[in-house]
Protein backbone atom coordinates (compact mmCIF):
# COMPACT_ATOMS: atom_id res chain seq x y z
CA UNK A 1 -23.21 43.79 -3.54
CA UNK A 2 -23.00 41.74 -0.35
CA UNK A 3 -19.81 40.43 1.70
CA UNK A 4 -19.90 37.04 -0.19
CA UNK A 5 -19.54 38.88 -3.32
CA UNK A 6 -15.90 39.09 -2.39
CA UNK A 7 -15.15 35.65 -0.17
CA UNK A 8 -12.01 35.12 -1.88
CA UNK A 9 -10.25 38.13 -0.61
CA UNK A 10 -11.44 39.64 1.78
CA UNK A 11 -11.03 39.35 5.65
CA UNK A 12 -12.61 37.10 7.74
CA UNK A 13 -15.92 37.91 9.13
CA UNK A 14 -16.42 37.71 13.15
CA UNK A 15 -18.28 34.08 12.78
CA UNK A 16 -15.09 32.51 10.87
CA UNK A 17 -12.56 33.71 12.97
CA UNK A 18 -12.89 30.67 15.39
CA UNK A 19 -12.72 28.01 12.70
CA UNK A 20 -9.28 30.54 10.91
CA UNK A 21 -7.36 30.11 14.38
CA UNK A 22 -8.16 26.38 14.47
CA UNK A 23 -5.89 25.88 11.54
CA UNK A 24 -3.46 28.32 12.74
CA UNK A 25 -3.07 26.44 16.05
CA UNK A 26 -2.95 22.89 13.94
CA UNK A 27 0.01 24.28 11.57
CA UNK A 28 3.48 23.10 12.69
CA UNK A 29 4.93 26.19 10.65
CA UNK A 30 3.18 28.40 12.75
CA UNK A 31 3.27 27.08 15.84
CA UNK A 32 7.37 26.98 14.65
CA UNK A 33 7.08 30.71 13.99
CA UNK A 34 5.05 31.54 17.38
CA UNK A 35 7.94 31.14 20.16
CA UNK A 36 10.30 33.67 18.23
CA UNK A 37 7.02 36.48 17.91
CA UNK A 38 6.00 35.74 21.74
CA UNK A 39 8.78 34.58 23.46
CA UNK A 40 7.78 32.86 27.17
CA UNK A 41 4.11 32.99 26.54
CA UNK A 42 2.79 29.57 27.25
CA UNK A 43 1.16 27.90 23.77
CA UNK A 44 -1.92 26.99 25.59
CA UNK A 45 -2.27 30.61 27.03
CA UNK A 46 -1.77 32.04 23.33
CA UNK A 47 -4.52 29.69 22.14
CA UNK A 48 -6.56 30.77 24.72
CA UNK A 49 -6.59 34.24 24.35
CA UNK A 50 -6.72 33.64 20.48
CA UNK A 51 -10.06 32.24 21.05
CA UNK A 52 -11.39 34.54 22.80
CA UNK A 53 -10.90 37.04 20.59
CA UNK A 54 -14.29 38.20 18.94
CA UNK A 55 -13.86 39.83 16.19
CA UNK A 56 -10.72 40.92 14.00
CA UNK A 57 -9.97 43.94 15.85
CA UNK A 58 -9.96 42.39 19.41
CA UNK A 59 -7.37 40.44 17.64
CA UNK A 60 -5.43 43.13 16.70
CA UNK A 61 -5.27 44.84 20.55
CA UNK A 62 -4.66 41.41 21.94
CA UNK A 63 -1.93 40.19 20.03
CA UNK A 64 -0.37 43.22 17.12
CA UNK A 65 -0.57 45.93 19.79
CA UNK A 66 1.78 44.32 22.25
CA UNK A 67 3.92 43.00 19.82
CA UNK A 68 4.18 46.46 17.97
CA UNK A 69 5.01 48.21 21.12
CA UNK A 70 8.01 45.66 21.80
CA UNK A 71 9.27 46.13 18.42
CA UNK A 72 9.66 49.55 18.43
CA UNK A 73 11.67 49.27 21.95
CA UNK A 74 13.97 47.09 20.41
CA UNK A 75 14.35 48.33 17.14
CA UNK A 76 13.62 52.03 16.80
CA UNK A 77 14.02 55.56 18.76
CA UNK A 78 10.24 55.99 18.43
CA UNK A 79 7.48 56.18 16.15
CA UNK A 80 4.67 58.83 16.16
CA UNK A 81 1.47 60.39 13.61
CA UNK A 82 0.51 63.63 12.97
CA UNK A 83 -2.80 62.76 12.06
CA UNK A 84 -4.13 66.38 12.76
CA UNK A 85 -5.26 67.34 9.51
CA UNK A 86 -8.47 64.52 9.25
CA UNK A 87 -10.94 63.45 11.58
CA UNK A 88 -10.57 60.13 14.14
CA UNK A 89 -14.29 59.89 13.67
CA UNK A 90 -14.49 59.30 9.90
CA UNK A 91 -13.63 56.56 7.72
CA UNK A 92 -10.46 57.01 4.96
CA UNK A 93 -8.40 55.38 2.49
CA UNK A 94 -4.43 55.75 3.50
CA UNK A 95 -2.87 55.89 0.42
CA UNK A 96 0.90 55.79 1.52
CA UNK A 97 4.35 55.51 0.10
CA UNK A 98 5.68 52.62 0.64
CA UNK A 99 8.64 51.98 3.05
CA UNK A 100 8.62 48.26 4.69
CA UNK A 101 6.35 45.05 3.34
CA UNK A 102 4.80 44.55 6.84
CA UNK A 103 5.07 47.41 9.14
CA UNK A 104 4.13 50.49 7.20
CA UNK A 105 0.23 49.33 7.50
CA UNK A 106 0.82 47.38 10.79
CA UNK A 107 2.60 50.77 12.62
CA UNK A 108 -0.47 52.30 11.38
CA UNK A 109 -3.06 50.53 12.73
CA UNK A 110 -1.11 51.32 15.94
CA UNK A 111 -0.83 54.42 15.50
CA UNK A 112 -4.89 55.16 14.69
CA UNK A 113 -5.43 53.23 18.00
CA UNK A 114 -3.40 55.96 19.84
CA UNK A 115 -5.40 58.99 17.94
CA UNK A 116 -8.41 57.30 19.46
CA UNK A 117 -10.64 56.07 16.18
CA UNK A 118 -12.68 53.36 17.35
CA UNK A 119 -10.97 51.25 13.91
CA UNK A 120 -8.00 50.18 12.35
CA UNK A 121 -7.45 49.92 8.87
CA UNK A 122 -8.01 46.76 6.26
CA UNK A 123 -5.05 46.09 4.42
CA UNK A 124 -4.42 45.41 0.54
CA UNK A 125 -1.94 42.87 0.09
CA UNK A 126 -0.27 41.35 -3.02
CA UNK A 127 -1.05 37.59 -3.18
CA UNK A 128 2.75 37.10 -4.01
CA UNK A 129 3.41 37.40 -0.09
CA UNK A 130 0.67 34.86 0.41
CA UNK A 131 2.08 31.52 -0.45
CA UNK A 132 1.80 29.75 2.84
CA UNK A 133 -1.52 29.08 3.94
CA UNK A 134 -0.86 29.52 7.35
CA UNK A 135 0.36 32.89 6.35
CA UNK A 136 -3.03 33.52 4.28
CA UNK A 137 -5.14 32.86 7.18
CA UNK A 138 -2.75 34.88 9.42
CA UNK A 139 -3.29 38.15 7.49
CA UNK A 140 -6.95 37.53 6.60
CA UNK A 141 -7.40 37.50 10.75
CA UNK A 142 -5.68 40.54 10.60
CA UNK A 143 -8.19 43.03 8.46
CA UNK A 144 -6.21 42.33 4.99
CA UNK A 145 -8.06 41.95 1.77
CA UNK A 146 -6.23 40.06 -1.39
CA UNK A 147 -4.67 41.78 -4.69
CA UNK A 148 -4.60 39.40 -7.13
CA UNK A 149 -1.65 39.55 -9.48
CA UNK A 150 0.27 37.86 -12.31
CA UNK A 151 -3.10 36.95 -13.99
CA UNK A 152 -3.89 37.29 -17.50
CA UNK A 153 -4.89 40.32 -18.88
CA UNK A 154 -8.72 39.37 -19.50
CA UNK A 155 -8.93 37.85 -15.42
CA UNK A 156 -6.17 40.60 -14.21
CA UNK A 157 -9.19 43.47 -15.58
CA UNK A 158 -12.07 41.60 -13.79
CA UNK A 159 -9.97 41.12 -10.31
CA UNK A 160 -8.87 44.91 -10.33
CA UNK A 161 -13.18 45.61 -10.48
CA UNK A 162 -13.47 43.41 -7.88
CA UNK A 163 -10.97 44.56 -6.07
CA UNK A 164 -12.07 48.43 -6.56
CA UNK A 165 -15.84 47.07 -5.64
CA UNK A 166 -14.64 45.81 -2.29
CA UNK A 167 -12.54 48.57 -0.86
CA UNK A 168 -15.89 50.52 -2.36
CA UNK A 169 -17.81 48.30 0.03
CA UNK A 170 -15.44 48.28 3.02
CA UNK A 171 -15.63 52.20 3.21
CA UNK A 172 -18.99 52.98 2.40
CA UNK A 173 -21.00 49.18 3.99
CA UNK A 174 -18.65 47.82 6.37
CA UNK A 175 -17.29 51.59 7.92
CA UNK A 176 -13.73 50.62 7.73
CA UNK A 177 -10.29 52.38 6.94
CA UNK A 178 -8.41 51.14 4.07
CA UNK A 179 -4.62 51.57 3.62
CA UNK A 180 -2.71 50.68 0.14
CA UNK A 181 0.46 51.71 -0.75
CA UNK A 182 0.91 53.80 -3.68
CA UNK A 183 2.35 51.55 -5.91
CA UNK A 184 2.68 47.72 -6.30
CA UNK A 185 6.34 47.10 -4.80
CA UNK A 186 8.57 48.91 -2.71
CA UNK A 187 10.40 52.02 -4.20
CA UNK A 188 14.08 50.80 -4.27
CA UNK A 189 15.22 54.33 -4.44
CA UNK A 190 12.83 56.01 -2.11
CA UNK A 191 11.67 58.20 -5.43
CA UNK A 192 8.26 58.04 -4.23
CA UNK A 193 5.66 58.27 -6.88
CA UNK A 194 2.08 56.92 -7.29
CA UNK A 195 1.22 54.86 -9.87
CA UNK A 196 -1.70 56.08 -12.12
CA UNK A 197 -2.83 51.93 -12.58
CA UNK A 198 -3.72 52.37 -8.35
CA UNK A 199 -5.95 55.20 -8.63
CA UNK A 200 -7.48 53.66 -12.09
CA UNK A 201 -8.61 50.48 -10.07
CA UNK A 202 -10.39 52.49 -7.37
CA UNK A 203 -12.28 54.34 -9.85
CA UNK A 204 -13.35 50.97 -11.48
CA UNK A 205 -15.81 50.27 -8.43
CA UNK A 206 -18.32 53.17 -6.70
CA UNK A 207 -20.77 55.10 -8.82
CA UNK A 208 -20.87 58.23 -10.69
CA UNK A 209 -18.06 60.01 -12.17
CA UNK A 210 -14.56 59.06 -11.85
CA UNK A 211 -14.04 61.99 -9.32
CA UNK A 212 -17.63 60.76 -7.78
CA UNK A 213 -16.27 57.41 -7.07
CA UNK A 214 -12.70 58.56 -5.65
CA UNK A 215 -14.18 61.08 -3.94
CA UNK A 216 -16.21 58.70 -2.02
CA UNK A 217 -12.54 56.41 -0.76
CA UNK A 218 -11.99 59.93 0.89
CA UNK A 219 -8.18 59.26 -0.07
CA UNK A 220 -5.26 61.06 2.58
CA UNK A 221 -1.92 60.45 1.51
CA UNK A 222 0.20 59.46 4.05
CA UNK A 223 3.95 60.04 4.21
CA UNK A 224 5.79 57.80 6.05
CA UNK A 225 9.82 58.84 7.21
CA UNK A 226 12.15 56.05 8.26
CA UNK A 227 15.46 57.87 9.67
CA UNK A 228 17.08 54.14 8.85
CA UNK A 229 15.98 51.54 6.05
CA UNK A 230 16.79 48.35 7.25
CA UNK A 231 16.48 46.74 4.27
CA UNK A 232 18.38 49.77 2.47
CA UNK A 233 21.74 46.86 1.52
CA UNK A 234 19.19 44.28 0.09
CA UNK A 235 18.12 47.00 -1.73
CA UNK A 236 21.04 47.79 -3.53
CA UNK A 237 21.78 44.15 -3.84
CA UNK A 238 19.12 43.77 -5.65
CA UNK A 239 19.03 46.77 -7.77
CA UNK A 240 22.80 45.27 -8.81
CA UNK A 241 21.43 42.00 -9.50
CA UNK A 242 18.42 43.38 -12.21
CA UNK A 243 21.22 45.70 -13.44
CA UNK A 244 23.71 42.13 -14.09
CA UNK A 245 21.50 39.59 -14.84
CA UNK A 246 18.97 39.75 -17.56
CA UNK A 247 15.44 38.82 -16.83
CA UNK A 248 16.27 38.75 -12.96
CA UNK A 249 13.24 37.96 -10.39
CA UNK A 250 13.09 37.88 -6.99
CA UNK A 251 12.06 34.47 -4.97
CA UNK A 252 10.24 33.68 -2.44
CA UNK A 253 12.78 33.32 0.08
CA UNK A 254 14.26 36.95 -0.69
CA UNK A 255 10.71 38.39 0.38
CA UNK A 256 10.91 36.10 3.47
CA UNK A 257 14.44 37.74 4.11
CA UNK A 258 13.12 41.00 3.32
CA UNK A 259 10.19 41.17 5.58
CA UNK A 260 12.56 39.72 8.58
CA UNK A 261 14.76 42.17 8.17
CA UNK A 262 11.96 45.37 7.79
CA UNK A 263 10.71 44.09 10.97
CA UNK A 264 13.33 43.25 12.74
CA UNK A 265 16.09 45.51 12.08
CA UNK A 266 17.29 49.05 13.48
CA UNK A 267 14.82 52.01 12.09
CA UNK A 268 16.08 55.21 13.98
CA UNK A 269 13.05 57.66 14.64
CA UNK A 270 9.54 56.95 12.58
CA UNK A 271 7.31 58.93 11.26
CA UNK A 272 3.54 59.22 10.19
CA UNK A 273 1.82 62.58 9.18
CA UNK A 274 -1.80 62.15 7.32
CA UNK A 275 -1.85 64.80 4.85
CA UNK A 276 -5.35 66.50 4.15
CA UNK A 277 -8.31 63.94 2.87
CA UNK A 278 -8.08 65.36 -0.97
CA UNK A 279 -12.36 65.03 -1.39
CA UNK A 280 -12.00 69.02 -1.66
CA UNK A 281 -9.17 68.79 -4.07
CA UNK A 282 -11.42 66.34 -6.34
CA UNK A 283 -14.38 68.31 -6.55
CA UNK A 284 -11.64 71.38 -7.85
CA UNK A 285 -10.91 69.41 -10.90
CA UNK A 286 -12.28 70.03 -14.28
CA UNK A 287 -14.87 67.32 -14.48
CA UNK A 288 -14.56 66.76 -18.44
CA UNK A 289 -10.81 66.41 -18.15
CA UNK A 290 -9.51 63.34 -20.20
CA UNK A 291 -9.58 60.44 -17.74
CA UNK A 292 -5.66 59.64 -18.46
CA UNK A 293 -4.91 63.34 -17.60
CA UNK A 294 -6.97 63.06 -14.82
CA UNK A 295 -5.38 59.92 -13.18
CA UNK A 296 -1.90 61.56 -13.69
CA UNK A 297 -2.96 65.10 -12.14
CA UNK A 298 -4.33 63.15 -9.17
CA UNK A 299 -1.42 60.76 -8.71
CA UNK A 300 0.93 64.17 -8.67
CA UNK A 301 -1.01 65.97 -6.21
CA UNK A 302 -1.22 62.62 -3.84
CA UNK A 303 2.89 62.70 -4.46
CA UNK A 304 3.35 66.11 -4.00
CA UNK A 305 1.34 66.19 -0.41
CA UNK A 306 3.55 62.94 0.58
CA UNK A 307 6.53 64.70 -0.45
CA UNK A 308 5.91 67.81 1.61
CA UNK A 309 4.94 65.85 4.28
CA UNK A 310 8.28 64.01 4.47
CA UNK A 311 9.99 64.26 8.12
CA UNK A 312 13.56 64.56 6.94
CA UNK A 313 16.49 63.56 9.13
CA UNK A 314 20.33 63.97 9.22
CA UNK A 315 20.86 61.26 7.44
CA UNK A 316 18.84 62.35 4.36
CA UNK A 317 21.09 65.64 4.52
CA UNK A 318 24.16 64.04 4.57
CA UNK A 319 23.29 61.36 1.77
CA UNK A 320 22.51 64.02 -0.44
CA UNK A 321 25.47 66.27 -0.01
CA UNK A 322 28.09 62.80 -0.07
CA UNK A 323 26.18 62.34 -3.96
CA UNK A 324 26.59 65.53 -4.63
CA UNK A 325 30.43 65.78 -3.45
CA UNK A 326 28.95 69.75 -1.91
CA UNK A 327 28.16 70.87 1.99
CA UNK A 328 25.12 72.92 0.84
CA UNK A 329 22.48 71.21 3.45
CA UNK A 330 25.72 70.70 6.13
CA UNK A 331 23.00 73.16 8.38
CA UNK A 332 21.06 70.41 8.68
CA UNK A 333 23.15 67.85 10.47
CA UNK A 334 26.25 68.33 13.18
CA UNK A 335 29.86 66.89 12.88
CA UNK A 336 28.02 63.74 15.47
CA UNK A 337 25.17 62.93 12.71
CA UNK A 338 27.88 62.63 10.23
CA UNK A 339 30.19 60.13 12.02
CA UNK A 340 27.45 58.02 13.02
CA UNK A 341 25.57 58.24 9.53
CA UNK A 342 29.33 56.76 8.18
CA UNK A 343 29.60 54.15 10.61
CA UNK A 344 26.16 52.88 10.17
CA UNK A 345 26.43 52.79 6.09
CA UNK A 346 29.70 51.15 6.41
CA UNK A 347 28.27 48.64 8.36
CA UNK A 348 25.34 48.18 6.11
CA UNK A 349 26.90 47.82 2.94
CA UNK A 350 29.25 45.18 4.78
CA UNK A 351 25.91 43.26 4.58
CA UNK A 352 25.65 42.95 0.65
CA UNK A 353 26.38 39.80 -0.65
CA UNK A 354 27.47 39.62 -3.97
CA UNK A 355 29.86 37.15 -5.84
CA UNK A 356 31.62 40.58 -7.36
CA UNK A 357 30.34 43.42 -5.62
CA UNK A 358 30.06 47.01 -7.39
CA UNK A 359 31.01 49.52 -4.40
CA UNK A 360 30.59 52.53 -6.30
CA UNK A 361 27.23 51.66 -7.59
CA UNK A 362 26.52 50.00 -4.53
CA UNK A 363 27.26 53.11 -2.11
CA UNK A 364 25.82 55.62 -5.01
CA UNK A 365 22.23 53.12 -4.52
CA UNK A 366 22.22 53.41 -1.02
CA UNK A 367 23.09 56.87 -0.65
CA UNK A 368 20.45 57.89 -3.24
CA UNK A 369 17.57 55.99 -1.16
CA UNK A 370 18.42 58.54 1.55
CA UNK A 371 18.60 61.50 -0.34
CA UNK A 372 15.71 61.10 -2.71
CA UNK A 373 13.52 62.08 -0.21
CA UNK A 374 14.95 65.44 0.66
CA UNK A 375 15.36 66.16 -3.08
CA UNK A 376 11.71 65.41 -3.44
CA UNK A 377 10.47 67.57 -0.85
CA UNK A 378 13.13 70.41 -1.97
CA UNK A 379 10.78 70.07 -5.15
CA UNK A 380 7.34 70.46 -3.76
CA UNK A 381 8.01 73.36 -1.71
């Protein structure tokens, strides 16, 4: 295997970075896009320092750093990692739940620059947030590597091995992090579980056993806690909208809206804690277990280490005694949490737009995306 083995979806080397932010700096939709992300920086200045950026992760401190650290002013109460269970000199795959479509890996690339590894991470993206070149380029600047999807099943098989081959390659050639959520899509409830299909590509690249060739991704699931979802009313919305309409699909635009609002919108306190790298765990499994079995008792032990790992809040304590109509958690959370936990949801299920709302499935959604993850940790412990 070398790099040009995987051209079409990987990131951009050092050498092609120059020729990436050309285009970026000729596109009217970015350059559109590039007052509202650095407001009264000077175009010329950004192009400057955009070239002399010279190689992806120079990029990344230059320009995703800053930004990050601005965000999280504006639009949270802080966001920290306990990232003391693995080592910031070694190389892992992040395998996370999966909370907002941008920041979840972004946050964490900040986040590994403040625990001092010398790398960030390369991201696995769905090619359905991709349509906009400008936005392709963008990404592949920033350390992300392309999953293909909606193929057929014959070129779907062949892109997962490909896939699989590359973040092979990126750990063990190019000594780089991976992260990539644990399922394709956002959980709308915040039941966080990790798809069996994820862990079946990985295995389809490496050598060896199965276990070999996970074992050498060095997985750590991550758990990441949001005190606030901002997205938490389009997620209802939408879980209305499949329930109502048959054959419902998102577009394009409701991804735009969604990734606005993830980054843009009010979070609360944030938080990242790496759970043990499971190589040990791997090498404790039965080696002639069923490879279906084995993919399942993985994927549980990856959920139940996110799930302990959890950093619950009021507001997960409250949600789940409002569904449950009970004060059995009210220890958790003073008379304070629960005024402002009301006046926040009321506000955000103002937000839902819907030509004949459902408020009691509507609140019973939202409520249930905040107490799924307490119920989930209640579980694993």
């Amino acid at each position: 295997m070398n790099i040009h083995d995987f051209d079409d979806i990987r990131p951009f080397e050092p050498e092609e970075l120059p020729a990436a932010f050309d285009r970026l700096l000729a596109d009217p939709q970015f350059m559109a896009v590039l007052p509202y992300v650095l407001p009264a920086v000077p175009v010329n200045q950004v192009a400057d320092k955009m070239r002399s950026c010279r190689d992806n992760l120079e990029f990344q401190k230059t320009f995703c750093y800053g930004f990050l650290v601005n965000l999280l002013e504006k639009a949270s109460l802080g966001c920290d990692m306990d990232c003391s269970a693995i080592d910031n000199t070694r190389r892992y795959t992040f395998v996370s739940n999966h909370r907002d479509i941008v920041l979840d890996s972004a946050l964490l690339d900040k986040l590994l620059i403040d625990a001092e590894f010398t790398t960030t991470c390369e991201i696995a993206i769905g090619d359905n947030l991709l349509s906009l070149p400008w936005v392709k380029d963008l990404v592949r600047i920033n350390k992300s590597f392309i999953v293909e999807r909606n193929l057929p099943p014959r070129q779907l098989l062949m892109a997962s091995k490909r896939l699989s081959e590359y973040m092979h390659y990126a750990i063990g050639v190019k000594n780089e992090n991976i992260w990539i959520a644990q399922r394709e899509g956002r959980a709308k409830d915040s039941d966080d579980r990790t798809q069996a299909a994820i862990l079946k590509m990985m295995a389809m690249g490496g050598e060896g056993s199965v276990i070999d060739r996970l074992i050498a991704l060095h997985i750590v699931p991550l758990a990441i806690s949001y005190e606030f979802d901002p997205c938490d009313y389009l997620k209802a919305r939408e879980l209305q909208q499949r329930r109502d309409i048959e054959g419902f699909t998102k577009t394009k635009m409701d991804d735009i809206v969604s990734m606005k609002t993830g980054i843009m919108g009010y979070k609360g306190h944030i938080h990242y804690h790496c759970a043990p790298c499971i190589d040990d765990y791997l090498r404790s499994l039965d080696p002639d277990m069923p490879k279906a079995e084995l993919f399942d008792t993985v994927a549980a032990h990856i959920d139940s280490e996110i799930h302990r790992h959890y950093r619950l809040y009021p507001s997960n304590f409250i949600a789940l005694d409002l569904l449950e109509n009970s004060r059995a958690h009210a220890d958790r959370y003073t008379p304070e949490d629960e005024t402002a936990f009301a006046q926040y949801f009321m506000g955000q299920m103002g937000k839902i737009e819907l030509a004949q709302p459902d408020q009691t499935f509507l609140r019973e959604c939202m409520l249930t995306m905040y107490a799924n993850p307490a119920r989930n940790q209640m579980k694993a412990n």
